[in-house]
Protein backbone atom coordinates (compact mmCIF):
# COMPACT_ATOMS: atom_id res chain seq x y z
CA UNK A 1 -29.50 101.93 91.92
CA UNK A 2 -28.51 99.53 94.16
CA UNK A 3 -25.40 97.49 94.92
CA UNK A 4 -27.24 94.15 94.07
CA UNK A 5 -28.91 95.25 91.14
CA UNK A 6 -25.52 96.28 89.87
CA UNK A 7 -23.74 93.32 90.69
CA UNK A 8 -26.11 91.52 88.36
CA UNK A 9 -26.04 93.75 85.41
CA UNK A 10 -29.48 94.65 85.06
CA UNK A 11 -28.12 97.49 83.38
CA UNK A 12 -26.06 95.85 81.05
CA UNK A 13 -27.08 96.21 77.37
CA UNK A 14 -28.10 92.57 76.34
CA UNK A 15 -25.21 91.07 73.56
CA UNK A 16 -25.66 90.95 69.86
CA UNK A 17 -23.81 89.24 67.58
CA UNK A 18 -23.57 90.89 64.38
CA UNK A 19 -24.21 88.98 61.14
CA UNK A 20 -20.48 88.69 60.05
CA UNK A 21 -19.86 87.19 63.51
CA UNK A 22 -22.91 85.06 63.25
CA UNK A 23 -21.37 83.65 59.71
CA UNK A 24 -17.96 83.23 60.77
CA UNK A 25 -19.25 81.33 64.18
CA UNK A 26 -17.77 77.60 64.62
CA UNK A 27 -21.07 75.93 64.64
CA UNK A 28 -22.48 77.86 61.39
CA UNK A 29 -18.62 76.85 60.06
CA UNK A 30 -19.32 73.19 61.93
CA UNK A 31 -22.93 72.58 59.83
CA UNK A 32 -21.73 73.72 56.74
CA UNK A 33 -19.21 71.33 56.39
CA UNK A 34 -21.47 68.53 57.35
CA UNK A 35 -23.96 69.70 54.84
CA UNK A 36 -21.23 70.33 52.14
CA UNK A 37 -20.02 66.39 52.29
CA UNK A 38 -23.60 65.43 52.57
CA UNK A 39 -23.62 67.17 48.78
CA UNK A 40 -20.13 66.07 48.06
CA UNK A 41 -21.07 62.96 48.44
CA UNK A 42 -24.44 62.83 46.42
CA UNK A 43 -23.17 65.28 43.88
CA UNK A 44 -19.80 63.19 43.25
CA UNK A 45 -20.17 59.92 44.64
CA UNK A 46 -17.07 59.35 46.15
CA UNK A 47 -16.03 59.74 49.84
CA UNK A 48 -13.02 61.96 48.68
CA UNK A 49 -15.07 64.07 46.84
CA UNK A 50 -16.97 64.46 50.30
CA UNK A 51 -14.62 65.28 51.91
CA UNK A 52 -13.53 68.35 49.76
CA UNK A 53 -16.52 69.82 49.45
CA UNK A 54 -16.79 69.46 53.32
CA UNK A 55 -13.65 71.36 53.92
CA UNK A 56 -14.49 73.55 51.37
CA UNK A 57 -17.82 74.44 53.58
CA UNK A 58 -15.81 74.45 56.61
CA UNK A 59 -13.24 76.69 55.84
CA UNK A 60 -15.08 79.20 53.59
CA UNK A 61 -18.80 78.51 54.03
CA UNK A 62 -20.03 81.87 52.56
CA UNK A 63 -18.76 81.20 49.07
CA UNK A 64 -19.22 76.99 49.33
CA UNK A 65 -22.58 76.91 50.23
CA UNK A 66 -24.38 79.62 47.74
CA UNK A 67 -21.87 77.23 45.46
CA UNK A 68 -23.75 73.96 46.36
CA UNK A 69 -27.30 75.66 46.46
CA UNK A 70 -26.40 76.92 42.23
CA UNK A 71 -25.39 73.19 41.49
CA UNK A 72 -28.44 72.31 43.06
CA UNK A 73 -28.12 70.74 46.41
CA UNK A 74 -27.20 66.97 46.79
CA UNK A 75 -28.10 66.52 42.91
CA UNK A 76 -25.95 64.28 40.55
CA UNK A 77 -23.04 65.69 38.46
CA UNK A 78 -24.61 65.94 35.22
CA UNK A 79 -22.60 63.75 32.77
CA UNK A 80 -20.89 65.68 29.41
């Protein structure tokens, strides 16, 4: 092999990220939240209530968002 072609990393393995990674990225964390006080918002109807849900999807986005999909996304608070 040659100098150049090592100096480029041809033979470098190309990077993966694994799914865990993938999850815990800042821009997966960074739409989440967005989404989450998009449903916040809907679901509650207050900009508070947006704005919990949002850090709720921004700080733990695997549990928050499989939360919002089972209360149905962006769907009203159903009334007792």
């Amino acid at each position: 092999m040659s100098y150049a072609r090592q100096e480029l990393g041809a033979d470098a393995a190309p990077a993966t990220m694994s799914l865990s990674s993938a999850i815990s990225s800042p821009s997966v964390k960074t739409v989440s939240g967005i989404a989450l006080v998009y449903h916040g918002y809907k679901r509650t109807g207050s900009i508070f209530g947006a704005l919990i849900y949002g850090l709720a999807g921004r700080l733990v986005p695997v549990v928050a968002v499989p939360v919002a999909m089972a209360q149905g996304f962006g769907e009203k608070k159903a009334c007792p």
